[in-house]
Protein backbone atom coordinates (compact mmCIF):
# COMPACT_ATOMS: atom_id res chain seq x y z
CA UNK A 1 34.49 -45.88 -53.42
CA UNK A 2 37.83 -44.45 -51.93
CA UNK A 3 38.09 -44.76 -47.87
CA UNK A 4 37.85 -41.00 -47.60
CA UNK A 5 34.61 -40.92 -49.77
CA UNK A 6 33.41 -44.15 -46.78
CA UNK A 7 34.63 -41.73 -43.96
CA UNK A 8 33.17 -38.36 -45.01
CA UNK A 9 29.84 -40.33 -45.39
CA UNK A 10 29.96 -42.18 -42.24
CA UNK A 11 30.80 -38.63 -40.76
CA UNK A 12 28.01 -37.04 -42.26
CA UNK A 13 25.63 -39.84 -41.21
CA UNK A 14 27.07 -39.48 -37.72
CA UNK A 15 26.14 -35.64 -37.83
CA UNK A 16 22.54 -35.97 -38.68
CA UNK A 17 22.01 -38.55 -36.11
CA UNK A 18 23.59 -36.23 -33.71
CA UNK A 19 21.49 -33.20 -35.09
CA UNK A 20 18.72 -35.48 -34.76
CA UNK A 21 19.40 -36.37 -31.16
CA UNK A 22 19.24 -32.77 -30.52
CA UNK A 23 16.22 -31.87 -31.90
CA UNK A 24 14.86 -33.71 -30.40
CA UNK A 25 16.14 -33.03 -27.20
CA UNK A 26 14.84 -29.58 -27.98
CA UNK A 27 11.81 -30.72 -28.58
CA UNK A 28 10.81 -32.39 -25.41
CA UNK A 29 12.77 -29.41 -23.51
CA UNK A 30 10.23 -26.88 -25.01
CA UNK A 31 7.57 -29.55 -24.39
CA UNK A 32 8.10 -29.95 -20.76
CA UNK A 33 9.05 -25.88 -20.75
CA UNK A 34 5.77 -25.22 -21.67
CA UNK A 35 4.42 -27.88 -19.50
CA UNK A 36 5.83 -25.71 -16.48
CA UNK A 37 4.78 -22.42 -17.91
CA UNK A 38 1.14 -23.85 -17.79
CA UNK A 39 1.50 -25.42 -14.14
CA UNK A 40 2.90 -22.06 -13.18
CA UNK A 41 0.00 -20.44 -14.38
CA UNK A 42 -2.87 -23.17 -13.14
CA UNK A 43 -1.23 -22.42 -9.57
CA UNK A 44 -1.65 -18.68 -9.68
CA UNK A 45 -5.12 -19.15 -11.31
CA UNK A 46 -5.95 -21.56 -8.14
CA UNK A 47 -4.29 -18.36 -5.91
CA UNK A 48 -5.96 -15.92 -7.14
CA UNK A 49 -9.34 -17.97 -7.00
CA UNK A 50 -8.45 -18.35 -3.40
CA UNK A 51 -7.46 -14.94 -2.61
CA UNK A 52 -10.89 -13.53 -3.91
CA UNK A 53 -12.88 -16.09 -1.91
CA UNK A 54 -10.51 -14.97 0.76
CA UNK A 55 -11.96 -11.05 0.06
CA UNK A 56 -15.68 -12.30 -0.61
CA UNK A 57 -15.39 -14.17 3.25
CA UNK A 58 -14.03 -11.04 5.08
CA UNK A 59 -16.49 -8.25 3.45
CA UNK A 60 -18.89 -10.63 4.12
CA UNK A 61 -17.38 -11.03 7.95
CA UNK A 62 -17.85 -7.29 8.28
CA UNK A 63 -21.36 -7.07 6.69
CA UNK A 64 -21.90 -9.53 9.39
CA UNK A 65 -20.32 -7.85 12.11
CA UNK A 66 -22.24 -4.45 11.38
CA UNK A 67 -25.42 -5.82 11.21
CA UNK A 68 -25.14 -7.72 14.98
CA UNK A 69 -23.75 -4.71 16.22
CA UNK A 70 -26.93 -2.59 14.85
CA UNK A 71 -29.05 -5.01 16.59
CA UNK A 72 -27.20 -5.04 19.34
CA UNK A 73 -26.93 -1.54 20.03
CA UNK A 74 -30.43 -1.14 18.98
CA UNK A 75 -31.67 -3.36 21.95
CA UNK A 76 -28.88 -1.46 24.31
CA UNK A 77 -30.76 1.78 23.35
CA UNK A 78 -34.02 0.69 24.42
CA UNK A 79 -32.89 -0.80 27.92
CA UNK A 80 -30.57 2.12 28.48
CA UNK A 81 -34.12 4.30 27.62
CA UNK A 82 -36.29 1.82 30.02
CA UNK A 83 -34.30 2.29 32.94
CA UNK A 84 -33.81 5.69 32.91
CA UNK A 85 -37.88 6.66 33.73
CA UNK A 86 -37.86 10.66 33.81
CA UNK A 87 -36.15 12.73 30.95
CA UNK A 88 -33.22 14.34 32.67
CA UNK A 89 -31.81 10.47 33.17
CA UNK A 90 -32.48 9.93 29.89
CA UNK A 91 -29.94 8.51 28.05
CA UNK A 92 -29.45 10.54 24.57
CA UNK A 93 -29.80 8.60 21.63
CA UNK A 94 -27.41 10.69 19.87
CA UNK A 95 -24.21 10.11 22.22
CA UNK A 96 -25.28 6.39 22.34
CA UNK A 97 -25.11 6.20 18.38
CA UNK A 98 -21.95 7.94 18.71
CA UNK A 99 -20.44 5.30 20.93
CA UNK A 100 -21.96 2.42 18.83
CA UNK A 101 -19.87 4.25 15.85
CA UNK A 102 -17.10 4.13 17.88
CA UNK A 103 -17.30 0.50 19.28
CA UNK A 104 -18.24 -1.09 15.18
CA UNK A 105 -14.72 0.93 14.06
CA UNK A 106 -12.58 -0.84 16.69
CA UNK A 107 -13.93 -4.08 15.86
CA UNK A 108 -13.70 -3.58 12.01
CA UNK A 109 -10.44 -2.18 12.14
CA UNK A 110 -8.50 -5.54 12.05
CA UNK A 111 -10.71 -7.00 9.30
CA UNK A 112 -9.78 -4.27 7.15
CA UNK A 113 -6.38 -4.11 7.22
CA UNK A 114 -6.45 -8.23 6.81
CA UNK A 115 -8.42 -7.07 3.84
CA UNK A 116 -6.17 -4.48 2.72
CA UNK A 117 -3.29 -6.89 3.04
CA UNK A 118 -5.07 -10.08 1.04
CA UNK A 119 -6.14 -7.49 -2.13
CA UNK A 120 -2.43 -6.18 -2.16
CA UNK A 121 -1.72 -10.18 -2.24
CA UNK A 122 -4.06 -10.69 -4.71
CA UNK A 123 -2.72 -7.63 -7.13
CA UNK A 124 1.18 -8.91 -6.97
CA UNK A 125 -0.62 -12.77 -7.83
CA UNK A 126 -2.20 -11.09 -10.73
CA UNK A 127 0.82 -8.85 -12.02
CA UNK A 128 3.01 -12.63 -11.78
CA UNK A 129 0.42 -14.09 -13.70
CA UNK A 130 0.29 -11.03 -16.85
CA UNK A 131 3.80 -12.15 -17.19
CA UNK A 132 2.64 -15.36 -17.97
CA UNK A 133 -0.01 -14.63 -20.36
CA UNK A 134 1.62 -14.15 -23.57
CA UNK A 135 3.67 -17.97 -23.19
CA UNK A 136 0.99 -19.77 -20.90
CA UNK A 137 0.61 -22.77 -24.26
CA UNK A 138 4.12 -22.12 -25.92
CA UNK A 139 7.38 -21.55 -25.40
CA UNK A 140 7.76 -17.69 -26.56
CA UNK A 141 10.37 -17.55 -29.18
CA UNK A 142 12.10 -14.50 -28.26
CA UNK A 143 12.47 -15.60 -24.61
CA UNK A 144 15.46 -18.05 -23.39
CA UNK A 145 14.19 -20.70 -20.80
CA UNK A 146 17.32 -19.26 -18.55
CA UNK A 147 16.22 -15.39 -18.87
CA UNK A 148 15.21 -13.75 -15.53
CA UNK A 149 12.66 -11.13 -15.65
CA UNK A 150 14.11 -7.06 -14.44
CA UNK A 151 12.51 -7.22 -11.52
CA UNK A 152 9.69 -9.18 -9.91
CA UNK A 153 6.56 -7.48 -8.36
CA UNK A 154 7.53 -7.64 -4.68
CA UNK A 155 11.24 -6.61 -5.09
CA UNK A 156 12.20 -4.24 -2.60
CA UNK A 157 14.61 -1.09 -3.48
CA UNK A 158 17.33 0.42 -1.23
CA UNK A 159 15.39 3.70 -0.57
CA UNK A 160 17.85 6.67 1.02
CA UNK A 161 16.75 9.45 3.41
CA UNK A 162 17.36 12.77 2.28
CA UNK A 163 15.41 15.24 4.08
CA UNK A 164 13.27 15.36 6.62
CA UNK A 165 11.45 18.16 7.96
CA UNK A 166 9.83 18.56 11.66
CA UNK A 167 7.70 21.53 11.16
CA UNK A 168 7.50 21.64 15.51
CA UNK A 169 11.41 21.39 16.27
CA UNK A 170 12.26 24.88 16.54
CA UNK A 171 14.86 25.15 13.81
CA UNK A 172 13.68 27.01 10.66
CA UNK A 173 12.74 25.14 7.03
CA UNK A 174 11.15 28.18 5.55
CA UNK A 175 11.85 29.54 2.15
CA UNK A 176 15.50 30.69 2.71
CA UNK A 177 16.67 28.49 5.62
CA UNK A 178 20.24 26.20 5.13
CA UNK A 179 17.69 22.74 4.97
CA UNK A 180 17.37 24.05 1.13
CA UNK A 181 20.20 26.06 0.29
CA UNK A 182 23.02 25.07 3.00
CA UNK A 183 26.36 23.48 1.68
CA UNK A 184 26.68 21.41 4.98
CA UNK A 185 24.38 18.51 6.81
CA UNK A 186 21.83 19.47 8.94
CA UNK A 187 20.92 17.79 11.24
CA UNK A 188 22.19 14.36 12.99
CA UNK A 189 21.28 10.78 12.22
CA UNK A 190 20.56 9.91 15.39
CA UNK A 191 17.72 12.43 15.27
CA UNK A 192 17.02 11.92 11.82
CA UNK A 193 13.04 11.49 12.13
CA UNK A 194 12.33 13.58 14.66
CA UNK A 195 13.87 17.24 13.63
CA UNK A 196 14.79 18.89 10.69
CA UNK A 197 17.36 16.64 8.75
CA UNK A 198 19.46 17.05 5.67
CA UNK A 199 22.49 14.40 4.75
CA UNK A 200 23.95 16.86 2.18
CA UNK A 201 27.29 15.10 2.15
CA UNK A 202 25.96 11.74 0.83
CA UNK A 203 22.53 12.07 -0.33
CA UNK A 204 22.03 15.53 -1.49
CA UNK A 205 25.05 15.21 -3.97
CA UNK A 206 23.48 11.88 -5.12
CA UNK A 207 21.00 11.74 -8.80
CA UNK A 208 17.78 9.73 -8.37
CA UNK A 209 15.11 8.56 -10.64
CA UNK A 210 12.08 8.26 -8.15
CA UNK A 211 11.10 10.11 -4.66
CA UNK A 212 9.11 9.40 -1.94
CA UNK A 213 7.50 11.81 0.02
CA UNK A 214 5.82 9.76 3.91
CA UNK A 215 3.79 12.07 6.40
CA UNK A 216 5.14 10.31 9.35
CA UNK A 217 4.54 10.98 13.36
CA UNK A 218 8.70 9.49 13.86
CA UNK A 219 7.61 6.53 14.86
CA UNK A 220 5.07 5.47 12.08
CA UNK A 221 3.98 6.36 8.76
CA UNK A 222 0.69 8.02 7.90
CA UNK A 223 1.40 8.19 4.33
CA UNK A 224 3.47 7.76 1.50
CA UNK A 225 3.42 9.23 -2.28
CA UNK A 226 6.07 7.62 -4.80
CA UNK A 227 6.58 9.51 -7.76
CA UNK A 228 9.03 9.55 -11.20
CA UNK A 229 11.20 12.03 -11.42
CA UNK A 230 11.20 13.93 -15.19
CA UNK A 231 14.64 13.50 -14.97
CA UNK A 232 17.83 12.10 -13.23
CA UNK A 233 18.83 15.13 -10.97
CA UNK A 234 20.51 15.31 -7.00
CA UNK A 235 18.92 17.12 -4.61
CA UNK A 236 21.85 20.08 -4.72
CA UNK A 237 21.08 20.17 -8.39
CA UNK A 238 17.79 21.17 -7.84
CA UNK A 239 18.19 23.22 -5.07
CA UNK A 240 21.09 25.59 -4.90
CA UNK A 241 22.23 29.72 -5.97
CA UNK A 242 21.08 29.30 -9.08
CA UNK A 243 17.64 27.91 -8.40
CA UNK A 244 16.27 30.29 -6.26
CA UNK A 245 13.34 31.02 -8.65
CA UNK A 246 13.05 27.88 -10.91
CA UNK A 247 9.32 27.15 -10.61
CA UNK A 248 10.28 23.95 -11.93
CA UNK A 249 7.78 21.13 -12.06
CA UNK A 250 9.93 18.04 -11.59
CA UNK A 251 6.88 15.23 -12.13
CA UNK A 252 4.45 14.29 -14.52
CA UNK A 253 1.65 11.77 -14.42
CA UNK A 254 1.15 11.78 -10.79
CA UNK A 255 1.99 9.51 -7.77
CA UNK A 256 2.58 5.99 -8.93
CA UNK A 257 2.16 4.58 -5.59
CA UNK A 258 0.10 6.23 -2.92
CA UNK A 259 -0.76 4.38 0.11
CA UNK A 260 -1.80 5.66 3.75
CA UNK A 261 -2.77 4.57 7.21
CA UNK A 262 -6.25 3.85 8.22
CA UNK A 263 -5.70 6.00 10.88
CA UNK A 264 -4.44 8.90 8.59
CA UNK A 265 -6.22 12.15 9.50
CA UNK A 266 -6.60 15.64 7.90
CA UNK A 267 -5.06 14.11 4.39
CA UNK A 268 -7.38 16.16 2.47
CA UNK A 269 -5.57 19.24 3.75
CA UNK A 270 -1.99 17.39 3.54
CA UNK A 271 0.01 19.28 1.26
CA UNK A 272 1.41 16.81 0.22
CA UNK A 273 -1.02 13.82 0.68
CA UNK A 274 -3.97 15.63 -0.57
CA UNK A 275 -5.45 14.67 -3.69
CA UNK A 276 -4.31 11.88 -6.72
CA UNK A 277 -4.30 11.21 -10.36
CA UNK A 278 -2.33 11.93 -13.18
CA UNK A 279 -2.06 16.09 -12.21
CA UNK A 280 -1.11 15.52 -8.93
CA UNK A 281 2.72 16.02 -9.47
CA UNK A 282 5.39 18.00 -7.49
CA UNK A 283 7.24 21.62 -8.20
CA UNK A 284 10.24 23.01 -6.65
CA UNK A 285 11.10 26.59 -6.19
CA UNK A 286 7.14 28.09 -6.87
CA UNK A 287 8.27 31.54 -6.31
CA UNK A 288 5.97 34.11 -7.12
CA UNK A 289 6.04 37.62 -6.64
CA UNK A 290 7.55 38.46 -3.05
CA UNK A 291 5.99 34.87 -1.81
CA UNK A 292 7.25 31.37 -2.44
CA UNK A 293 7.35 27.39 -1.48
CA UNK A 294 10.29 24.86 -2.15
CA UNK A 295 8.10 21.79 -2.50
CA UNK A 296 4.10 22.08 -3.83
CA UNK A 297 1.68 19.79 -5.15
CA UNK A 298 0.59 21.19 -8.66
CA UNK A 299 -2.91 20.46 -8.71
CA UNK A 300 -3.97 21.45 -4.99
CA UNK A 301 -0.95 24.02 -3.70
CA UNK A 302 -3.22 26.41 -4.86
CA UNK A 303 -7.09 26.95 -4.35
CA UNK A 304 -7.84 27.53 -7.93
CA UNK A 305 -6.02 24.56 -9.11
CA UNK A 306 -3.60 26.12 -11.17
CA UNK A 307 -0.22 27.50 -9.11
CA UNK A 308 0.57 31.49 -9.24
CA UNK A 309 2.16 33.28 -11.87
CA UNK A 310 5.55 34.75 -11.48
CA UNK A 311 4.23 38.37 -11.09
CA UNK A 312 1.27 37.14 -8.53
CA UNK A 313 0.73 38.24 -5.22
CA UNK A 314 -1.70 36.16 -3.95
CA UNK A 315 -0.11 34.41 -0.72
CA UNK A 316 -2.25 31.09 -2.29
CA UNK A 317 0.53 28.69 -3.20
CA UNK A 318 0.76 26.69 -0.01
CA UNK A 319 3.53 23.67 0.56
CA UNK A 320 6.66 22.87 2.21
CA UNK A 321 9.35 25.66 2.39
CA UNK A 322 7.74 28.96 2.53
CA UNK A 323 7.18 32.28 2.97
CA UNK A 324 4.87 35.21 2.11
CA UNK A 325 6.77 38.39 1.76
CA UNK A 326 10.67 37.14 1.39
CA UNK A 327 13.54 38.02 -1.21
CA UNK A 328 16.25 36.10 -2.37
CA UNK A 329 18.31 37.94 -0.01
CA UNK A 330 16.01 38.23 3.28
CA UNK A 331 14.04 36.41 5.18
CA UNK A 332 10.52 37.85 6.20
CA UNK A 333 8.41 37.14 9.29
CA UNK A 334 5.84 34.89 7.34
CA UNK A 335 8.57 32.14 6.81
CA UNK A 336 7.17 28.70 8.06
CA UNK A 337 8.03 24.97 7.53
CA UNK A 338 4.94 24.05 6.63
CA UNK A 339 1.42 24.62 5.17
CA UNK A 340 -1.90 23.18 4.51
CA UNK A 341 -4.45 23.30 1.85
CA UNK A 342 -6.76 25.93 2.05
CA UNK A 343 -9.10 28.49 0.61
CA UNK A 344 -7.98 32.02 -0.52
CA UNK A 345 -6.37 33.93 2.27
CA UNK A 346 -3.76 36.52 3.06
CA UNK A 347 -0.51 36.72 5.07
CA UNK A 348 -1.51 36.52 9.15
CA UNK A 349 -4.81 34.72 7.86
CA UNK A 350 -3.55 32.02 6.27
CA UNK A 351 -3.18 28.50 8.60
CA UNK A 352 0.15 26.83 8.79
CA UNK A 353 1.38 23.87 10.24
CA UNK A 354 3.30 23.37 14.11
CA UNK A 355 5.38 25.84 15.80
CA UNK A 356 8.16 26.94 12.93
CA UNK A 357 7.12 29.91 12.22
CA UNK A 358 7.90 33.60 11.70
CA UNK A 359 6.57 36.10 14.18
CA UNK A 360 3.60 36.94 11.59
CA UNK A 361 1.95 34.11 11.63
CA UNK A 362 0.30 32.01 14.40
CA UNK A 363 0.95 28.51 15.59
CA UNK A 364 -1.42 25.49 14.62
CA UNK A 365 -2.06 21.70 14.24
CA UNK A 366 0.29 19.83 13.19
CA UNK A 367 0.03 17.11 10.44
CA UNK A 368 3.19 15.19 10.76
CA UNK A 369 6.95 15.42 9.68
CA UNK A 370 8.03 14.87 6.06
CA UNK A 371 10.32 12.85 5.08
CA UNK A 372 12.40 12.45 1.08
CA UNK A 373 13.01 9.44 0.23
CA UNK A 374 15.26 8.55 -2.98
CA UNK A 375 16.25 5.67 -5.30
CA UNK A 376 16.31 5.07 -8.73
CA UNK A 377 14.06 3.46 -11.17
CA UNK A 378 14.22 -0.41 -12.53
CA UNK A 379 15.85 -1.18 -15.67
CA UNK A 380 12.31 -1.19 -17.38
CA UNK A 381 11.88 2.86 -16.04
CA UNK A 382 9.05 2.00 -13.64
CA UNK A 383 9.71 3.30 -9.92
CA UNK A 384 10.31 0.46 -6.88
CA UNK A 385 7.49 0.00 -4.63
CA UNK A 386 8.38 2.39 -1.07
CA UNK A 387 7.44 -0.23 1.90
CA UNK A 388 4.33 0.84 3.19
CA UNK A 389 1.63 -1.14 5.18
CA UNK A 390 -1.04 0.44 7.31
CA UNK A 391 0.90 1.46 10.95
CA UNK A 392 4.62 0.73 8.79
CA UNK A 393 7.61 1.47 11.44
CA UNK A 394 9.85 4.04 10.07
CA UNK A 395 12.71 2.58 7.72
């Protein structure tokens, strides 16, 4: 045998041990890959465990708490009856009861929001652990060990205000005021969340993928709706000359986040925190006949569930934005910021939100101010999560 036939062997001997070497290298890195995978997914099982006891201890906390205040209050009822002997002292069950209500609210109120908090714990502990699910006893082929998911379920989002409307700050965000059509700011930032707002120069001019719409008293958030857009559009795309009359719906398959206060009021007249599901989605532009509204919920803008026709003169399509008896051109005196959800009604009859108003229509309760929030979507498509929790400080 020549001495290159010796080397080539010894090379190729050489090789295979080295091959071997690796192999098995690989093998015990997949081995003690999957060995992590499965710890990863024993601790979440233990968390989530945990977090449902957590639940099971607190509901059962405030079945607790009701029932000692019922006997409680029961017993305060009768003494408050015994001392009182004649019936003009008496004391009246009713306004008692009332009070109890009261009193059992306050002292539930923290153990629901610690509730509140643990279940959204509990559904981020479950979403980490469906990532898990398909590799929890093998490596997954397709994966590499170094490979970082898009996003995890708690990332947070830059989120940019766009608009916010104060439908009590004397300035006008009816159907044909500059908040919608201008070509300048509106607005300053130092006042941002408590009057009418618009950052045309930056975020009007700027596409997004998801918006957020928060009922919010400019200190604290009511509510929130997060929803994904049809589309990547800016705001001035969407609302400018050539828009007027779009009746565009800009959503489908409803909110996919919608969170609100425990201390929320009057949502089921919200226009836009009323209702939910997959046909709650937003239009811009609903103008109809001689009557319109920039920003409407599809589903609930109008009493019959289904939003005006273009011909229509019903006055029924109620929102953000509007007016009853406006052109393209001029401005009417039913113009106001903002409405609620009602019943069928006509012109002066119909309610409307706060002060901003035109000289047809009459001041009433406020809700709260709007604000737009923007961002765009993950790589995957879905929409970031807005930060919400129950009393949230404005961002």
């Amino acid at each position: 045998m020549s001495a290159s036939s010796i080397n080539i062997s010894l090379f190729l001997v050489v090789v295979t041990f080295v091959v071997g070497i690796a192999l098995h290298i690989n093998g015990i890195n997949q081995k003690n890959l999957t060995q992590q995978i499965s710890g990863i997914a024993l601790d979440l099982n233990k968390q989530m465990a945990g977090v449902a006891l957590d639940i099971h201890d607190l509901n059962q906390q405030i079945s607790r708490l009701n029932e000692d205040a019922i006997y409680q209050d029961s017993e305060r009822v009768e003494r408050a009856l015994n001392r009182n002997g004649n019936e003009k002292e008496n004391v009246s069950n009713n306004d008692v009861i009332s009070k109890i209500k009261k009193e059992i609210k306050k002292e539930n109120k923290e153990l629901t929001k610690s509730i509140r908090k643990i279940e959204k714990d509990l559904a981020i502990t479950k979403q980490v652990a469906v990532s898990f699910d398909a590799c929890w006893d093998r490596v997954c082929p397709t994966d590499s060990p170094t490979e970082t998911p898009t996003h995890s379920p708690t990332e947070m989002a830059t989120w940019t205000l766009a608009l916010n409307i104060n439908p009590s700050d004397g300035n006008n965000a009816g159907w044909l005021s500059d908040i919608w059509y201008g070509t300048g700011n509106v607005g300053t930032s130092d006042r941002r969340y408590t009057h009418d707002y618009k950052d045309y120069i930056s975020a009007w001019q700027q596409p997004f993928e998801c918006m957020a719409i928060v009922r919010h008293n400019a200190a604290n958030y009511d509510g929130v709706k997060v929803w994904k857009m049809n589309e990547s559009k800016a705001f001035n795309d969407h609302f400018n000359s050539g828009t007027y009359n779009d009746r565009a719906v800009v959503t489908e398959g409803g909110p996919v986040q919608f969170e609100y206060s425990t201390s929320s009021q009057s949502m089921d007249i919200d226009p836009i925190l009323a209702s939910s599901g997959i046909d709650n989605n937003v239009a811009f532009n609903w103008r109809y006949s001689n009557n319109g509204a920039r920003v409407v919920l599809t589903d609930v803008g109008h009493y019959s569930g289904a939003l005006s026709s273009f011909d229509t003169n019903d006055d029924d399509v109620h929102g953000l934005g509007n007016d009853f008896d406006g052109t393209d051109e001029v401005q009417s005196n039913y113009w106001h910021d903002a409405s609620v959800i009602q019943p069928d009604c006509h012109g002066a009859g119909c309610k409307i939100q706060g002060t901003d108003h035109g000289s047809s229509l009459s001041t009433d309760t406020k809700l709260g101010n709007y604000a737009f929030f923007i961002t765009n979507a993950f790589e995957d498509g879905s929409c970031p999560r807005f930060p919400f929790d129950d009393d949230s400080e404005l961002l």
